[in-house]
C-alpha atoms as a PDB file:
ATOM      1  CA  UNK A   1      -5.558   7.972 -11.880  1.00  0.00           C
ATOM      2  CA  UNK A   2      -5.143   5.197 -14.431  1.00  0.00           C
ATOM      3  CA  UNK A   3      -8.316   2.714 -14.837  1.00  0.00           C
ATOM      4  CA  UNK A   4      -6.787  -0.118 -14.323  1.00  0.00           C
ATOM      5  CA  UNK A   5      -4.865   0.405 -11.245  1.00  0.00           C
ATOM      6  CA  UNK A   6      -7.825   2.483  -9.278  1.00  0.00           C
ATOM      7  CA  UNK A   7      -8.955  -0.835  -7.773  1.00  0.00           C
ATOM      8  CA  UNK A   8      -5.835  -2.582  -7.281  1.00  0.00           C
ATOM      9  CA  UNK A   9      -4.431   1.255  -5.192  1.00  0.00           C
ATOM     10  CA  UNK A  10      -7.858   1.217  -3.322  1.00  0.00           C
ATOM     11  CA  UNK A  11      -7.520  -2.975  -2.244  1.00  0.00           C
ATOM     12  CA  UNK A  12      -4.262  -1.473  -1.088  1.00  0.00           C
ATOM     13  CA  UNK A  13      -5.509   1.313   0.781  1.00  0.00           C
ATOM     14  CA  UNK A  14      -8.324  -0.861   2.324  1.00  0.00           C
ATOM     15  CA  UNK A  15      -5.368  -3.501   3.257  1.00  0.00           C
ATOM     16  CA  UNK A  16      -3.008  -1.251   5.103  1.00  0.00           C
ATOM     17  CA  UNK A  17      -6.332  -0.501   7.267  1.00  0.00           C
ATOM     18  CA  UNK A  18      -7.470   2.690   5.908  1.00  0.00           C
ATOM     19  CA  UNK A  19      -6.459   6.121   5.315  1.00  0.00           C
ATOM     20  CA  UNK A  20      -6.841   6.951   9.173  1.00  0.00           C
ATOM     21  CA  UNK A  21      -4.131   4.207   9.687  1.00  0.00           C
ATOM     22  CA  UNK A  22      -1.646   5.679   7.071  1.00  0.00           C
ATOM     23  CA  UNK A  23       0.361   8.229   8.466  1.00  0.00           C
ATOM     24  CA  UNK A  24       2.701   7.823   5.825  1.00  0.00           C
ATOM     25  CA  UNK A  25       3.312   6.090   2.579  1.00  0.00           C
ATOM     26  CA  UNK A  26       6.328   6.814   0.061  1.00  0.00           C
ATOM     27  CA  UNK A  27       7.467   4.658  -3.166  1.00  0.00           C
ATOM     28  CA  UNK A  28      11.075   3.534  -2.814  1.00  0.00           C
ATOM     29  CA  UNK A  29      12.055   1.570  -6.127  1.00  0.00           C
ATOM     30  CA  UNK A  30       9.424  -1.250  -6.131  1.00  0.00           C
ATOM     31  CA  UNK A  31       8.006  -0.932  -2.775  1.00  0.00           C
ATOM     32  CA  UNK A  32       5.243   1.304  -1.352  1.00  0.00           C
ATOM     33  CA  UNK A  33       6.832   2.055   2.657  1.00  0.00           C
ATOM     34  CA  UNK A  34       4.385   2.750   5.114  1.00  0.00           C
ATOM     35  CA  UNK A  35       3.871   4.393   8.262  1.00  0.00           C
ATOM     36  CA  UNK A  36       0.806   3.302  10.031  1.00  0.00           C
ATOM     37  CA  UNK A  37      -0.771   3.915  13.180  1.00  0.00           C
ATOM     38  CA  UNK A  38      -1.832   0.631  13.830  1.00  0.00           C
ATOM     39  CA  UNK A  39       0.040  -2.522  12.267  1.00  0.00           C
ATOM     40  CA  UNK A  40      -2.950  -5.110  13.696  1.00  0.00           C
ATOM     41  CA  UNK A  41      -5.168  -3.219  11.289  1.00  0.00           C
ATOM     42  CA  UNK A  42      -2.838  -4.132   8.242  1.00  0.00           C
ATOM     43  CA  UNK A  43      -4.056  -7.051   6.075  1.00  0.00           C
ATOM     44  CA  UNK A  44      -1.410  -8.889   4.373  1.00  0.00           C
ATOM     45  CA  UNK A  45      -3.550 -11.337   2.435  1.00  0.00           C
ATOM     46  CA  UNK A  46      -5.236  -8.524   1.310  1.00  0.00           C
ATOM     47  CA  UNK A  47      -2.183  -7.174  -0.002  1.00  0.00           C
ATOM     48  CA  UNK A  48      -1.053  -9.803  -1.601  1.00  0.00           C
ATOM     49  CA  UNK A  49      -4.712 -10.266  -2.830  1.00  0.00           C
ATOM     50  CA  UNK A  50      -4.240  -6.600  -4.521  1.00  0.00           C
ATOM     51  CA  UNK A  51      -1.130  -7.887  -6.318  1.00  0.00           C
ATOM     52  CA  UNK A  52       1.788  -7.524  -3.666  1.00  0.00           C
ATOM     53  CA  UNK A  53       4.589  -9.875  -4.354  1.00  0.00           C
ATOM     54  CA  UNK A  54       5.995  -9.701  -0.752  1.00  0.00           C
ATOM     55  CA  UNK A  55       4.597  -7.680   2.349  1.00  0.00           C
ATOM     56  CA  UNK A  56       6.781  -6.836   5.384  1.00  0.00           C
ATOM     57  CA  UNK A  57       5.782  -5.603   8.643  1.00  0.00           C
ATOM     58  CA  UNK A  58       8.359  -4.522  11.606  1.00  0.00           C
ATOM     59  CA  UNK A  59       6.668  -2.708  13.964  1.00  0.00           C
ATOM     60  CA  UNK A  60       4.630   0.444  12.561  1.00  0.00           C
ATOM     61  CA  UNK A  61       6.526   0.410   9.172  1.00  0.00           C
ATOM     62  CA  UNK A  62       5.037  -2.182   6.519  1.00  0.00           C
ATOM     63  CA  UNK A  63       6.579  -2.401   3.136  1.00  0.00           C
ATOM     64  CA  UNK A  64       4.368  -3.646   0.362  1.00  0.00           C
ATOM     65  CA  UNK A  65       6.303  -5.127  -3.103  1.00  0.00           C
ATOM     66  CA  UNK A  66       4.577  -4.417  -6.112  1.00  0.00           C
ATOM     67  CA  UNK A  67       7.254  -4.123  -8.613  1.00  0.00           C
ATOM     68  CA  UNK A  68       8.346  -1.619 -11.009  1.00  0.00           C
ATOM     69  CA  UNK A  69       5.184   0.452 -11.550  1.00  0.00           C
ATOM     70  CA  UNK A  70       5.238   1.692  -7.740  1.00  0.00           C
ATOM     71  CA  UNK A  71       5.293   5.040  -8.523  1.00  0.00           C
ATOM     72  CA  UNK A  72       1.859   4.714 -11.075  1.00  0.00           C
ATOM     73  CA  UNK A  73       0.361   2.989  -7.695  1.00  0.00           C
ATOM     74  CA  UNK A  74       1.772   5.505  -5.004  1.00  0.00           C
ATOM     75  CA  UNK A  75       0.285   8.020  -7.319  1.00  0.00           C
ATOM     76  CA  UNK A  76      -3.011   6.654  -7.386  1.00  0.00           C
ATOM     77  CA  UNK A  77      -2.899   6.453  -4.018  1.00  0.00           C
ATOM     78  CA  UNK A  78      -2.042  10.013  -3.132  1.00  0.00           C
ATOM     79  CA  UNK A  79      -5.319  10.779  -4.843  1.00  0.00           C
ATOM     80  CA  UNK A  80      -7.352   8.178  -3.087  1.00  0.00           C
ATOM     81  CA  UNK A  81      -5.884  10.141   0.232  1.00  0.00           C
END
């Protein structure tokens, strides 16, 4: 886990409501996609607090924009899970 993007993969952890809301979460270019359990639980401004350009919700599935280093952050993530 890189130092400097621990907190900003643990705001967005906290954002999408927790890992027992996640039920997935993938990288896809320079978007995190997520399958959660519970889309009231998601926090946009928190996202976009943690450095999301863009958030998207449809249903269960959010998508979270954070640009080119998604995979760093979907990394750090899969270790914060």
């Amino acid at each position: 886990m890189r130092p400097q993007s621990k907190d900003q993969a643990a705001a967005i952890l906290a954002a999408l409501g927790g890992v027992d809301n996640i039920d997935e979460i993938e990288p896809c270019t320079t978007r995190l996609r997520s399958l959660v359990r519970d889309a009231s639980r998601v926090d946009a401004a928190g996202l976009r607090a943690a450095g999301a350009f863009g958030v998207m919700i449809s249903g269960r599935v959010v998508q979270v924009v954070v640009g080119p280093h998604v995979d760093l952050i979907a990394t750090d993530l899969d270790e914060l899970m």
